[in-house]
Structures are given as structure tokens and as C-alpha cells.
PDB file of N, CA and C in Angstrom:
ATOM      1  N   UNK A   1     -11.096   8.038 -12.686  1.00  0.00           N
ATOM      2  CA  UNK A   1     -11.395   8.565 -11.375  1.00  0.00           C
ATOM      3  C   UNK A   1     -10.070   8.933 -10.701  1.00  0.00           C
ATOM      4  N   UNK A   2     -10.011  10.231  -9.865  1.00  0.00           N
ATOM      5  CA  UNK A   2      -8.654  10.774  -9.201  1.00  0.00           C
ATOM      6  C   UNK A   2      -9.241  10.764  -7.865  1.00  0.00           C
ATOM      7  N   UNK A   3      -8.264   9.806  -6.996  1.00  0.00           N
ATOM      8  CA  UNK A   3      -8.274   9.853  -5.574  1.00  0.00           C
ATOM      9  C   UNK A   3      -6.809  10.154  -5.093  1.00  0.00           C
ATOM     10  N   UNK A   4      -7.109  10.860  -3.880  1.00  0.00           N
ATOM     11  CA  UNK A   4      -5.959  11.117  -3.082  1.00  0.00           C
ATOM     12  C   UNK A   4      -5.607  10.302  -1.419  1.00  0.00           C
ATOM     13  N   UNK A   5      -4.464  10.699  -1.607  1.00  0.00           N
ATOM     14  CA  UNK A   5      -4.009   9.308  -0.537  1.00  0.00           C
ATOM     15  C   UNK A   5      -3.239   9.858   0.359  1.00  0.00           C
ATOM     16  N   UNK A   6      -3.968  10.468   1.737  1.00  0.00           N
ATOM     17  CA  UNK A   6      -3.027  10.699   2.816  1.00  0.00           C
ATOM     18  C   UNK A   6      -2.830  10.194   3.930  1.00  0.00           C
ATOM     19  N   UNK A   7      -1.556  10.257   4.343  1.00  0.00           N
ATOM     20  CA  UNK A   7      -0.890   9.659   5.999  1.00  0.00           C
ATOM     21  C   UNK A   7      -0.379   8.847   5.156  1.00  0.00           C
ATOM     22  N   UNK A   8      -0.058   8.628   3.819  1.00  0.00           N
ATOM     23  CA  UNK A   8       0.616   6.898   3.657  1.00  0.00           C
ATOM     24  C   UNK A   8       1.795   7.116   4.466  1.00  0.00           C
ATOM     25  N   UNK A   9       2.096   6.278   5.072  1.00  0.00           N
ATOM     26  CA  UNK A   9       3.409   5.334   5.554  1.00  0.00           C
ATOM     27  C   UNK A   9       4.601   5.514   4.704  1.00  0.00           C
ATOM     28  N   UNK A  10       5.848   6.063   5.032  1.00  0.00           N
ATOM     29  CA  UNK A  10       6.882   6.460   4.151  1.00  0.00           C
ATOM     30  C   UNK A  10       7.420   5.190   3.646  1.00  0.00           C
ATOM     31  N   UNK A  11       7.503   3.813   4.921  1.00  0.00           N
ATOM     32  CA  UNK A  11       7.713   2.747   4.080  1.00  0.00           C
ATOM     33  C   UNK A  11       7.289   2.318   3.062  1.00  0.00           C
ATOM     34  N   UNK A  12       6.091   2.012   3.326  1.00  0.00           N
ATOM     35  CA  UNK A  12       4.947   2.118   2.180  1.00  0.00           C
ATOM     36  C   UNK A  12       5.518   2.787   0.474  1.00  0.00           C
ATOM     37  N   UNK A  13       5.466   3.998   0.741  1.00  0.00           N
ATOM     38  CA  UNK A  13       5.876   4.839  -0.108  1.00  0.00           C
ATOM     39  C   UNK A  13       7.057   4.582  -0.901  1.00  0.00           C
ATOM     40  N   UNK A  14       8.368   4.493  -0.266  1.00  0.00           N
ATOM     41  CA  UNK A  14       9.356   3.988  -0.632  1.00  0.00           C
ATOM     42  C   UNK A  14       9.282   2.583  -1.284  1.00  0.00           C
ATOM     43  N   UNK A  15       8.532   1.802  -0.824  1.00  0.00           N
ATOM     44  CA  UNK A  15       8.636   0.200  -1.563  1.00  0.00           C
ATOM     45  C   UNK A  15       7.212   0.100  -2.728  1.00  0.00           C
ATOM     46  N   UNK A  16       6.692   1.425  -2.700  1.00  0.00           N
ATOM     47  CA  UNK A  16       5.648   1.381  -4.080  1.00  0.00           C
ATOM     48  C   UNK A  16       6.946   1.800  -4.840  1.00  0.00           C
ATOM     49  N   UNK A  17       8.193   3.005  -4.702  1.00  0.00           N
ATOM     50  CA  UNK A  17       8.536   3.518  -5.561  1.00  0.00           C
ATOM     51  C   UNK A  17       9.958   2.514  -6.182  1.00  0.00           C
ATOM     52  N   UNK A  18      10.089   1.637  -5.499  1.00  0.00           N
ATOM     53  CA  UNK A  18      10.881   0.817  -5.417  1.00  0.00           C
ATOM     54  C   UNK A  18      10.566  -0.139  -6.669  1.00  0.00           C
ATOM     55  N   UNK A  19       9.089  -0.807  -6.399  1.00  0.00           N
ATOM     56  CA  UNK A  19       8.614  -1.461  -6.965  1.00  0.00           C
ATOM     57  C   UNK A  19       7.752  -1.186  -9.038  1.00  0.00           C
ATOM     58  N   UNK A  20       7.965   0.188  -8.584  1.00  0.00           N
ATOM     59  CA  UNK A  20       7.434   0.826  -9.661  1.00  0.00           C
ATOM     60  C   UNK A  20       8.731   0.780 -10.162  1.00  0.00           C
ATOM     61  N   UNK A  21      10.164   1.210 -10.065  1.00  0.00           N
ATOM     62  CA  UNK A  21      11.473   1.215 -11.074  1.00  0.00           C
ATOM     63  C   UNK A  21      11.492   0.365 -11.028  1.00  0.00           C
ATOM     64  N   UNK A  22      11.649  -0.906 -10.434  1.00  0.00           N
ATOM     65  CA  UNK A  22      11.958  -2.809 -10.257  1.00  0.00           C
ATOM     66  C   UNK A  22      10.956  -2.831 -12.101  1.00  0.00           C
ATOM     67  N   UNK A  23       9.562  -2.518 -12.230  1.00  0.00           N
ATOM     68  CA  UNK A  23       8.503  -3.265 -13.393  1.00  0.00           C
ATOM     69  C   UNK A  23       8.425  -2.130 -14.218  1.00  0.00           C
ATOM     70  N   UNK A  24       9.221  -0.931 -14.321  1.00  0.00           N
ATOM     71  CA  UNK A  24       9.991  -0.439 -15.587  1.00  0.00           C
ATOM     72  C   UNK A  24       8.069   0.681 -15.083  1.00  0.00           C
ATOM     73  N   UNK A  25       7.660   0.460 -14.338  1.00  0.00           N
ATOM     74  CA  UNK A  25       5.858   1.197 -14.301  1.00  0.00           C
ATOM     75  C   UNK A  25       6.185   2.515 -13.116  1.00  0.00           C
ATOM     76  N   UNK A  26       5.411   3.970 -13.857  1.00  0.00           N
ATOM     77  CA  UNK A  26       5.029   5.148 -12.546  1.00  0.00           C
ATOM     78  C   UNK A  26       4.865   4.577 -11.347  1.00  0.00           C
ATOM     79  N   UNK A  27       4.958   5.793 -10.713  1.00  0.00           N
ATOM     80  CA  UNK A  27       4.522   5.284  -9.708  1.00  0.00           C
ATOM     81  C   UNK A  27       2.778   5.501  -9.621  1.00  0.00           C
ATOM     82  N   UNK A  28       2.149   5.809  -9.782  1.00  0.00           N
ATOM     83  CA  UNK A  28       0.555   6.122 -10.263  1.00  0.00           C
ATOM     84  C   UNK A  28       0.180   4.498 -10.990  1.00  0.00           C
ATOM     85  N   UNK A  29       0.837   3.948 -12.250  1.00  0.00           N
ATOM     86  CA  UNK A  29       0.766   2.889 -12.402  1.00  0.00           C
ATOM     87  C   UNK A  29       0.790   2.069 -11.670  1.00  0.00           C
ATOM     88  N   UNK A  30       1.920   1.798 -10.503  1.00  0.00           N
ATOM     89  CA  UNK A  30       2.204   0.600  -9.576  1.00  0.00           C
ATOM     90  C   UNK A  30       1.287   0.481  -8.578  1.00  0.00           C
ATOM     91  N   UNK A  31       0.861   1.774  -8.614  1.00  0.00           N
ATOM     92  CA  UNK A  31      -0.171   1.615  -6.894  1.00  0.00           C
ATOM     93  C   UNK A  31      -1.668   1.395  -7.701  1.00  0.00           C
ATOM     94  N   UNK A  32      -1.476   1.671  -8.742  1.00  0.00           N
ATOM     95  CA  UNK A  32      -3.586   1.291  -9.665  1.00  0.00           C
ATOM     96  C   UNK A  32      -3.291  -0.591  -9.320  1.00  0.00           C
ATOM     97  N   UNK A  33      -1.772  -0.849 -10.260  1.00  0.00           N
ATOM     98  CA  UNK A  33      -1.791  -2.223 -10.238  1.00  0.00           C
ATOM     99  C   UNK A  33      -1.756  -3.164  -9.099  1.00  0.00           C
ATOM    100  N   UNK A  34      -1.127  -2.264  -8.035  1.00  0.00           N
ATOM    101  CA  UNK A  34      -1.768  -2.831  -6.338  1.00  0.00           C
ATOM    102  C   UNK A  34      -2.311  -2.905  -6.278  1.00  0.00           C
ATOM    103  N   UNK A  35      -3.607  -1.780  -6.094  1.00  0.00           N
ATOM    104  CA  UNK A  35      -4.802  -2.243  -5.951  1.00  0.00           C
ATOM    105  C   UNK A  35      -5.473  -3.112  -6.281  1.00  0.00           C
ATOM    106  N   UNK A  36      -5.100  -3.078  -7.709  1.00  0.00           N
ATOM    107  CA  UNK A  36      -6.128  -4.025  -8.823  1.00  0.00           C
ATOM    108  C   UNK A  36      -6.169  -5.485  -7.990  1.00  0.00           C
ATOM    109  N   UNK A  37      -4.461  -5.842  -7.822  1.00  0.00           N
ATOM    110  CA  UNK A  37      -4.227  -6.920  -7.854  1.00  0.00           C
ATOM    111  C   UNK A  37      -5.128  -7.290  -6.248  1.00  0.00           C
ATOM    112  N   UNK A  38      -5.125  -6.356  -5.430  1.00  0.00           N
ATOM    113  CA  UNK A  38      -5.660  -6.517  -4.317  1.00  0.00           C
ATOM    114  C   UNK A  38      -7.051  -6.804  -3.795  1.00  0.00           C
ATOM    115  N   UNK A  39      -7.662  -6.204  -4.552  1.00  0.00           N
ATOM    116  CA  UNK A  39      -9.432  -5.927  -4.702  1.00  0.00           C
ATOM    117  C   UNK A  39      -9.881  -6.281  -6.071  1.00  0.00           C
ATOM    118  N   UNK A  40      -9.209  -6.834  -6.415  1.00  0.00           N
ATOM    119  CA  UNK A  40      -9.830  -7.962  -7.838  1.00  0.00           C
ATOM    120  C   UNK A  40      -8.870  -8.736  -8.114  1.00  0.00           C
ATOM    121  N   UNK A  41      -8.785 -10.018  -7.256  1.00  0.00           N
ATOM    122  CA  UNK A  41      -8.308 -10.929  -7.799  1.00  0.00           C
ATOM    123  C   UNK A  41      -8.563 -12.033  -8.556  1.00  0.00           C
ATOM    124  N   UNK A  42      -7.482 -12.742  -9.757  1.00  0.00           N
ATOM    125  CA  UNK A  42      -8.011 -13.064 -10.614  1.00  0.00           C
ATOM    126  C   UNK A  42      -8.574 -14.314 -10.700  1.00  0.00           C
ATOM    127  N   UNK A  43      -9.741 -14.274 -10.868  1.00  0.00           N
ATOM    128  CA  UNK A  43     -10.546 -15.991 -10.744  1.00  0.00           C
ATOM    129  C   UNK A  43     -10.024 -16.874 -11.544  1.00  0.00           C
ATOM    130  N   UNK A  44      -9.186 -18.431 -11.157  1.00  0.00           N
ATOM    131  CA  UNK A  44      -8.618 -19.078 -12.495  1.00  0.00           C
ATOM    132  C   UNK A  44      -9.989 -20.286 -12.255  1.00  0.00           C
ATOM    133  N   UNK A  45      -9.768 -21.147 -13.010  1.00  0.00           N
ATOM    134  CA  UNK A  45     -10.826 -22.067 -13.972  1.00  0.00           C
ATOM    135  C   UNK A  45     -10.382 -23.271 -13.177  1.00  0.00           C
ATOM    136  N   UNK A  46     -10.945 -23.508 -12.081  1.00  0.00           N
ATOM    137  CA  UNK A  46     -10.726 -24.862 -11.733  1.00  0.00           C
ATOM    138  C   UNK A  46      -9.791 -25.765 -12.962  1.00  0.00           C
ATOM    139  N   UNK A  47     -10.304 -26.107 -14.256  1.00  0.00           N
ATOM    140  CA  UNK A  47     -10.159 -27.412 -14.617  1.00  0.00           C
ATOM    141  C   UNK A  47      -9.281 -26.567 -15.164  1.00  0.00           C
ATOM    142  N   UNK A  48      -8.864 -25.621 -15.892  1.00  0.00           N
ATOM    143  CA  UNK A  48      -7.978 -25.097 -16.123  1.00  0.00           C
ATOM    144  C   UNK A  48      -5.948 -25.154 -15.466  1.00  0.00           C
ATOM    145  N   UNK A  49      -6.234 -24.552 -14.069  1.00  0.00           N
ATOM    146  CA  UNK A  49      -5.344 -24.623 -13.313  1.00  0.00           C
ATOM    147  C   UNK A  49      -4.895 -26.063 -13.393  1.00  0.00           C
ATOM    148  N   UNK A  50      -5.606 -27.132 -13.082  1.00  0.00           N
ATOM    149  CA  UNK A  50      -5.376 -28.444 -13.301  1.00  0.00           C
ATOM    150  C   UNK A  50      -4.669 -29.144 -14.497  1.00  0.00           C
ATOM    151  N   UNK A  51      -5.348 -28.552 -15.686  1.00  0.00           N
ATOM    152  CA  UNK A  51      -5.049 -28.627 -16.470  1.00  0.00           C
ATOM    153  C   UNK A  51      -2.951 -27.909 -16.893  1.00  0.00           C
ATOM    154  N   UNK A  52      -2.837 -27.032 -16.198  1.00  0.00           N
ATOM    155  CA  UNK A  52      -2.181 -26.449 -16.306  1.00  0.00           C
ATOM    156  C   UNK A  52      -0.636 -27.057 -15.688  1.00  0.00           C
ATOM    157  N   UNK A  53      -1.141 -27.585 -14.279  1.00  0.00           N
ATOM    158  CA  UNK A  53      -0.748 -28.318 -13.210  1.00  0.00           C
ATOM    159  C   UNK A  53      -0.507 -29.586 -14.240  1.00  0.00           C
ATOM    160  N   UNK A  54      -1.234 -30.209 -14.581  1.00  0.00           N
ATOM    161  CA  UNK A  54      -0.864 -31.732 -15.466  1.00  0.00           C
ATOM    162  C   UNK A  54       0.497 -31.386 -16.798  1.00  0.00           C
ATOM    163  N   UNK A  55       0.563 -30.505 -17.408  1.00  0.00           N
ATOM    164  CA  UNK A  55       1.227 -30.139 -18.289  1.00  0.00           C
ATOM    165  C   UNK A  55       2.461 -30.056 -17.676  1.00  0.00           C
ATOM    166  N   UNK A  56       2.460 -29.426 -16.702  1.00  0.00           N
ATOM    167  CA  UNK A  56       3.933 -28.777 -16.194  1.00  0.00           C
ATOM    168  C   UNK A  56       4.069 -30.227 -15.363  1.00  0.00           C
ATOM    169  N   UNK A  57       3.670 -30.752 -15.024  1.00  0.00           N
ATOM    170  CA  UNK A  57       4.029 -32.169 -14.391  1.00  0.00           C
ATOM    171  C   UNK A  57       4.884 -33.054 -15.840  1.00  0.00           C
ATOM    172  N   UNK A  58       4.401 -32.935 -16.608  1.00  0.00           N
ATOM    173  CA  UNK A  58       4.645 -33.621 -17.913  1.00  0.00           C
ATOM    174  C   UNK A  58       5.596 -33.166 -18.420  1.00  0.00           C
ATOM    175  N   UNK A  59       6.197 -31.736 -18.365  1.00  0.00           N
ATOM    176  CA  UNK A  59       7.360 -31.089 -18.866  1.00  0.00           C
ATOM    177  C   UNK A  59       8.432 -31.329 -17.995  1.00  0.00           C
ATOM    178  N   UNK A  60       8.309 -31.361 -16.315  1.00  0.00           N
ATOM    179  CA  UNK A  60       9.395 -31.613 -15.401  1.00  0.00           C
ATOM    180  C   UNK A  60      10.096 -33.071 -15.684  1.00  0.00           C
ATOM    181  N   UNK A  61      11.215 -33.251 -15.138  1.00  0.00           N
ATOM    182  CA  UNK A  61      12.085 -34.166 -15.217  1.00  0.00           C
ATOM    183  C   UNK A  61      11.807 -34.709 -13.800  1.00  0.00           C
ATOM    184  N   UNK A  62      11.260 -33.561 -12.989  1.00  0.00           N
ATOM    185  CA  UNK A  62      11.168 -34.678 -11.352  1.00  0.00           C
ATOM    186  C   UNK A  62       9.577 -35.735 -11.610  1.00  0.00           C
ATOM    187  N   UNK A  63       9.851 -36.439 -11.053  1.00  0.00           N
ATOM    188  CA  UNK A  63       8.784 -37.454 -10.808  1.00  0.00           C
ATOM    189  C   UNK A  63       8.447 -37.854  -9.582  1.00  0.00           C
ATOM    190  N   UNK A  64       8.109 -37.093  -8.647  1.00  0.00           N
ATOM    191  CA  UNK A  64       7.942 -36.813  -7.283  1.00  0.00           C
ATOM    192  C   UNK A  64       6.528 -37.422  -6.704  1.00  0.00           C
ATOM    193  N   UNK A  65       5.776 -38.375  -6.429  1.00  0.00           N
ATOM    194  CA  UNK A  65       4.803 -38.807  -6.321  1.00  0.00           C
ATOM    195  C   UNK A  65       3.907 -38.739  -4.628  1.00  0.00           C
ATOM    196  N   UNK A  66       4.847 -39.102  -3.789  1.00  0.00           N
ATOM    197  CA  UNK A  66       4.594 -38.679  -2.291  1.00  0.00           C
ATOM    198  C   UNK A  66       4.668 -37.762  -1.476  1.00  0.00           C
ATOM    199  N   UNK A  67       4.188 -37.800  -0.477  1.00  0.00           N
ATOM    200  CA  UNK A  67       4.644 -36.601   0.136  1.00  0.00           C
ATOM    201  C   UNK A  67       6.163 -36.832   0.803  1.00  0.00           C
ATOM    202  N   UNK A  68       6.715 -38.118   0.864  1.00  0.00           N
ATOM    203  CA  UNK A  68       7.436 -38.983   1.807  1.00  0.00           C
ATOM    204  C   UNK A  68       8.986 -38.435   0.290  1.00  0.00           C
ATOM    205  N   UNK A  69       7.873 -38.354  -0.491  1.00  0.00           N
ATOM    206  CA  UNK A  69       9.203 -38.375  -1.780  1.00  0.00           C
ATOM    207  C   UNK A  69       9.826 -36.520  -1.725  1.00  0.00           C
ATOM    208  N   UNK A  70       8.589 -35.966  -1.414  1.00  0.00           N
ATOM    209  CA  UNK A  70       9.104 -34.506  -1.485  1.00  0.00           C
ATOM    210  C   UNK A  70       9.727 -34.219  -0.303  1.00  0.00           C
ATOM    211  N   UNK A  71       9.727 -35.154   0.973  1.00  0.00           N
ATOM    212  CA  UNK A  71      10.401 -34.381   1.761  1.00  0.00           C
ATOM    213  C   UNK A  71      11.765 -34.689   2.132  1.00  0.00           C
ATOM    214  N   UNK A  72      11.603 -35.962   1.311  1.00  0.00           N
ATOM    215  CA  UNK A  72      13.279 -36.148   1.020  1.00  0.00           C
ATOM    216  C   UNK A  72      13.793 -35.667  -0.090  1.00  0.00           C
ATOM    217  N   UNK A  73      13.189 -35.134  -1.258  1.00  0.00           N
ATOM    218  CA  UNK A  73      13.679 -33.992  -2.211  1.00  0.00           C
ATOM    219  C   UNK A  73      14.003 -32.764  -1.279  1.00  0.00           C
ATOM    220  N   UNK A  74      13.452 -32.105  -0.326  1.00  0.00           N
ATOM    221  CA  UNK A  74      13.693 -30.649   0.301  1.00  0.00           C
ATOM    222  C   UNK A  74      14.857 -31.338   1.252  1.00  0.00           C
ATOM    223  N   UNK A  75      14.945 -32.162   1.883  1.00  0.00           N
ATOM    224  CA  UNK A  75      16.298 -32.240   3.107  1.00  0.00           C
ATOM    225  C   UNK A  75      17.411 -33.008   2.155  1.00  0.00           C
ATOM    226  N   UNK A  76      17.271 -33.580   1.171  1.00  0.00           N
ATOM    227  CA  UNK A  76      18.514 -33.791   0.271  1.00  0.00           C
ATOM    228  C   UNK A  76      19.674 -32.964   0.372  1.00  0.00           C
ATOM    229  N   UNK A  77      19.534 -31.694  -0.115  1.00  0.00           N
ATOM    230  CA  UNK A  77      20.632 -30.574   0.454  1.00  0.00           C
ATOM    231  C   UNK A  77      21.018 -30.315   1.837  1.00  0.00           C
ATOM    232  N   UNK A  78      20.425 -30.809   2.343  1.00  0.00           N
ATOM    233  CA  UNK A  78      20.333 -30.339   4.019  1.00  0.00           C
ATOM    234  C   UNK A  78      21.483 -30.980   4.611  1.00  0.00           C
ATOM    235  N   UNK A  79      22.126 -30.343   5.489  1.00  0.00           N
ATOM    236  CA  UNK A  79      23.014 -30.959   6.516  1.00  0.00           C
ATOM    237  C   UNK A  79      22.603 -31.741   7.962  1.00  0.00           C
TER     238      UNK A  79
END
């Protein structure tokens, strides 16, 4: 299907074409894959994500358990 697209926004324009040389993709490509990504987003699998989430917990070296623990992991650097 061919649609046309007027009044876009030059910003707009400029940061599709931006974004299209940034992922090596047309610009016709970058704005299908906007969309896509916009108006069909992708359903993940509850137990999946979780699943996914447990693994990468298991691969990290942090062992971060609280919330009391992460927020002294984020102001650690802090002055």
C-alpha cells in the first residue's frame, strides 16, 4: 500500500532522516518501521519476560535486593 504524507514537520523530517542513516535503513524503511513500532506493539509473554528478567539477574554480578539497596547503588557516585 502507497500513502502520502503532507505538512510533516521539518523536524520531524530531519530526525526520520537522521535516524534512517544512524540503522544503515531508507528513509521509506525508517518511517514503515515507526509506524510499525508505533501501532503494533510487540506483545511479550508474561512468563517469558520474567523468565528473561530471572536469567539476566543470574548473569549480573550486582546482587541488589531492595529498594533501600538500589538507591544507594544510584547516589554512590553522587556528590
Amino acid at each position: 500500500m502507497n500513502i502520502t504524507v503532507k505538512d510533516l514537520p521539518e523536524p520531524v523530517h530531519e530526525r526520520l532522516k537522521e535516524a534512517a542513516t544512524a540503522t544503515g535503513r531508507s528513509l521509506n524503511k525508517m518511517i514503515v518501521h515507526t509506524l510499525e513500532r508505533a501501532v503494533m506493539p510487540t506483545v511479550t509473554d508474561r512468563r517469558e519476560l520474567l523468565g528473561r528478567i530471572a536469567r539476566f539477574r543470574g548473569e549480573s554480578p550486582l546482587r541488589i535486593e531492595s529498594l533501600e539497596e538500589i538507591e544507594a547503588a544510584v547516589n554512590e557516585e553522587r556528590p
